[in-house]
N, C-alpha and C. Protein backbone atom coordinates (compact mmCIF):
# COMPACT_ATOMS: atom_id res chain seq x y z
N UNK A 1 -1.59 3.62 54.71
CA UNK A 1 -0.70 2.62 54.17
C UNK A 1 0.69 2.80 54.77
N UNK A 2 1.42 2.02 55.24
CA UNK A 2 2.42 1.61 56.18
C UNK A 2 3.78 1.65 54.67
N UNK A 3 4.66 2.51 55.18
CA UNK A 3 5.81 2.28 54.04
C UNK A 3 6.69 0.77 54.60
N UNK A 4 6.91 0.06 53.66
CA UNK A 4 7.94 -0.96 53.70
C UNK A 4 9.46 -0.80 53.40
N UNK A 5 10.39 -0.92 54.48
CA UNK A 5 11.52 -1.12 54.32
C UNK A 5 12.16 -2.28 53.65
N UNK A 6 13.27 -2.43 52.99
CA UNK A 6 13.99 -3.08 52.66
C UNK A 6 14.82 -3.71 54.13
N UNK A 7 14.42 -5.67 53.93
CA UNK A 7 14.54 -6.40 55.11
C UNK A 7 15.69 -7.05 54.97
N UNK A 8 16.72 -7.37 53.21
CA UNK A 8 17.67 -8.09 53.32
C UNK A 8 18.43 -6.72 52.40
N UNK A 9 19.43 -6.68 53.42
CA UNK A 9 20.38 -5.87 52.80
C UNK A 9 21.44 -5.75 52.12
N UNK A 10 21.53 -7.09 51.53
CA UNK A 10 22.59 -7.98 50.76
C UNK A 10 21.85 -8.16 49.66
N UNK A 11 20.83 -8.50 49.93
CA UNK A 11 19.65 -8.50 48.47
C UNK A 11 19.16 -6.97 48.05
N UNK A 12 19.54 -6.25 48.40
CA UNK A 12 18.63 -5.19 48.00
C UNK A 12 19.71 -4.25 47.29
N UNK A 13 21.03 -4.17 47.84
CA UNK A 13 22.62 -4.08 47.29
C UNK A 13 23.07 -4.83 46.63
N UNK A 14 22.38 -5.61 46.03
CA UNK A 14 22.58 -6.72 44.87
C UNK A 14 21.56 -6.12 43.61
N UNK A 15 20.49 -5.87 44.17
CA UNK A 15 19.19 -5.45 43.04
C UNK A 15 19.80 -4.12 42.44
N UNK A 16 19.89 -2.84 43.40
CA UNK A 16 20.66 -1.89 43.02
C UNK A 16 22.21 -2.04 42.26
N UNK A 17 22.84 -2.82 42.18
CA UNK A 17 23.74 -2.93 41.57
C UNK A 17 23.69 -3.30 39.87
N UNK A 18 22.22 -4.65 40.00
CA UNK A 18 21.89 -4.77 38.64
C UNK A 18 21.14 -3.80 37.97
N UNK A 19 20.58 -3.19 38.75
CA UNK A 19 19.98 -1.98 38.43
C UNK A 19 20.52 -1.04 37.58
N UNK A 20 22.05 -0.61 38.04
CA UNK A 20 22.66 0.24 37.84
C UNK A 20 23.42 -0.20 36.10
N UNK A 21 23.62 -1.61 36.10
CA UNK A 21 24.25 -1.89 34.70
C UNK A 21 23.28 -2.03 33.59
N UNK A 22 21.72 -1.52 33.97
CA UNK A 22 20.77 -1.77 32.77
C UNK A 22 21.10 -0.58 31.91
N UNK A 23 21.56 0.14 32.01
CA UNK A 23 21.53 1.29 31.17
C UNK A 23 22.88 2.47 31.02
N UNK A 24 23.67 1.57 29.47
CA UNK A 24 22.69 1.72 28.57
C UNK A 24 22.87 -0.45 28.68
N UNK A 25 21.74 -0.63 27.64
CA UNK A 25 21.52 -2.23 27.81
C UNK A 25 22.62 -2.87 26.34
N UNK A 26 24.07 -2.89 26.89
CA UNK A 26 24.83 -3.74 26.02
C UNK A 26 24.97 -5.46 26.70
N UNK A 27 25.34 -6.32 25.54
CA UNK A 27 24.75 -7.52 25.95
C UNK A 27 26.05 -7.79 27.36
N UNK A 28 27.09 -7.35 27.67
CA UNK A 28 27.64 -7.46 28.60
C UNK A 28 27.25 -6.79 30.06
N UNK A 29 26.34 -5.66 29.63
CA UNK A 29 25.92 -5.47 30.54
C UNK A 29 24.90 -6.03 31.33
N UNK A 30 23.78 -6.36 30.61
CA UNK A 30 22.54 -7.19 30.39
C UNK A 30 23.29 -8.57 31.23
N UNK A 31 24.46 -9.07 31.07
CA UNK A 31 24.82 -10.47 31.47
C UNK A 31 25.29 -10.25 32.95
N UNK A 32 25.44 -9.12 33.47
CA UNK A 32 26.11 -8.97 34.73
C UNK A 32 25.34 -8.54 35.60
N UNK A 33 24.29 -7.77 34.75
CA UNK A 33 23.05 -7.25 35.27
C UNK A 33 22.05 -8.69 36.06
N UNK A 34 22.35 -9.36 35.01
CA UNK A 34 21.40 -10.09 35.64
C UNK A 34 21.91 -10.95 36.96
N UNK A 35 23.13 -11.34 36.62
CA UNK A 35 23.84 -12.22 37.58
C UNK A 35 23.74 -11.29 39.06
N UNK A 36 23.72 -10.47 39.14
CA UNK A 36 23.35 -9.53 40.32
C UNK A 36 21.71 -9.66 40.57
N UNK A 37 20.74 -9.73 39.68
CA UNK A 37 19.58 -10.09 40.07
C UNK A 37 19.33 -11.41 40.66
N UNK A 38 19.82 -12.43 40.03
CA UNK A 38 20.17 -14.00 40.86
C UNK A 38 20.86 -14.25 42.06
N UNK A 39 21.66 -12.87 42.14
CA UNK A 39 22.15 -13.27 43.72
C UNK A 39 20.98 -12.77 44.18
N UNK A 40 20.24 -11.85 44.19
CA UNK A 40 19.11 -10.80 44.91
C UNK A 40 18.22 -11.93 45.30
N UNK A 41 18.03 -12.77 43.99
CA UNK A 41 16.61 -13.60 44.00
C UNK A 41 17.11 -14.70 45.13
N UNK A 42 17.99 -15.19 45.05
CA UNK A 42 19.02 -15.85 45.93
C UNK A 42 18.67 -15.56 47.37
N UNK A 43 18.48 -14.42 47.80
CA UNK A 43 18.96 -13.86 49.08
C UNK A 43 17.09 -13.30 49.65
N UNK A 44 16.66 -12.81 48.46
CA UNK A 44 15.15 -12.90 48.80
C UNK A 44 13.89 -13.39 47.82
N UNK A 45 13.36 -14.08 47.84
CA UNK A 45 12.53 -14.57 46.92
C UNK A 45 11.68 -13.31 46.01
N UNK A 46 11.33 -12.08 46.18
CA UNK A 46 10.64 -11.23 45.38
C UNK A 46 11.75 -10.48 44.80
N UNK A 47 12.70 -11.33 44.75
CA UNK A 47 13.86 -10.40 43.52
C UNK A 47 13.72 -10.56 42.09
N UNK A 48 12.93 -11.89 42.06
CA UNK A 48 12.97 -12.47 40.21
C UNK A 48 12.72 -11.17 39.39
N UNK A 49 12.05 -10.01 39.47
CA UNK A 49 11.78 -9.03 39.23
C UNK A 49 12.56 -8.46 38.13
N UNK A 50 13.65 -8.49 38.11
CA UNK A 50 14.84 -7.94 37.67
C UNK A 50 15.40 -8.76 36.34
N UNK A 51 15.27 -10.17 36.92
CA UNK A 51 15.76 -10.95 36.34
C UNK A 51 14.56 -10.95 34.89
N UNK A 52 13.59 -11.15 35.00
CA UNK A 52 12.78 -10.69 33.84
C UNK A 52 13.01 -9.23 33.09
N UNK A 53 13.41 -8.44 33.49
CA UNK A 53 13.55 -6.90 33.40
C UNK A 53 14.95 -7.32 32.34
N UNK A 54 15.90 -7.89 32.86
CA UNK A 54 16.66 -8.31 32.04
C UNK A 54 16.63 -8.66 30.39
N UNK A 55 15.70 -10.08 30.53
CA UNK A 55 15.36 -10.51 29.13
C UNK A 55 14.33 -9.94 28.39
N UNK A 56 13.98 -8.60 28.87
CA UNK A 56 12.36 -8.04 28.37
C UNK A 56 13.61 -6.84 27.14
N UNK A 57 14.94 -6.37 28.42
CA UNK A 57 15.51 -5.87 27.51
C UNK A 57 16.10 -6.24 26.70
N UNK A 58 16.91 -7.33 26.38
CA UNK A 58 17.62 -8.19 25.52
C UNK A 58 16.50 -8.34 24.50
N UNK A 59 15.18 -8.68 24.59
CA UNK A 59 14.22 -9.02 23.13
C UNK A 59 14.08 -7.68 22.58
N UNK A 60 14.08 -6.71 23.46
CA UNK A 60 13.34 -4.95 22.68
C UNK A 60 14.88 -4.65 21.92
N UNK A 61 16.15 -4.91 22.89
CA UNK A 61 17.14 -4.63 21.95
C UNK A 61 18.17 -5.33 21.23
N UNK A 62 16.89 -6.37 20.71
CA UNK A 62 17.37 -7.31 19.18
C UNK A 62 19.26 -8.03 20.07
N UNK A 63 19.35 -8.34 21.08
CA UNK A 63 20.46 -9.12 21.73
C UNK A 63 19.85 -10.69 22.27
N UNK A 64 20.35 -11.68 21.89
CA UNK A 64 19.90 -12.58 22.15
C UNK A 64 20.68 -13.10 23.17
N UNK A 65 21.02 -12.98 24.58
CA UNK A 65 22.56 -12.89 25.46
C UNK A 65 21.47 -14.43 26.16
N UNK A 66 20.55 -14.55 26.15
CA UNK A 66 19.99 -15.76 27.32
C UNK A 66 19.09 -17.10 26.75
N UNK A 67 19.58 -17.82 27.16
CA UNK A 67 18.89 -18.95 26.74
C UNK A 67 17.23 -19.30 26.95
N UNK A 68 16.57 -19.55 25.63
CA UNK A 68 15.05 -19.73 25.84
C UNK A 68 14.77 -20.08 27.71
């Protein structure tokens, strides 16, 4: 099995960034967090990733920060 590099490097320094504000998960963080996953998704299509990761934490920690 062939390791895969990271191909957009603006997207991937975008993912790591939202990455970095999940924890701990306050709803301001959660909101900036994600906006860094939307640029990611933005820049490469297999970023949505995050962006779910987002609202999975907002429901486990009783924050309602995103619209249905």
């Amino acid at each position: 099995m062939r390791k895969q590099y990271a191909q957009n490097f603006a997207a991937y320094d975008a993912f790591l960034r939202g990455r970095k504000l999940l924890s701990p998960p306050t709803t301001e963080r959660l909101v900036a967090a994600r906006q860094n996953f939307a640029r990611a998704a933005k820049l490469d299509p297999e970023g949505y990733a995050g962006i779910s990761l987002t609202h999975s934490l907002a429901v486990r920690h009783w924050q309602s920060v995103f619209p249905p």
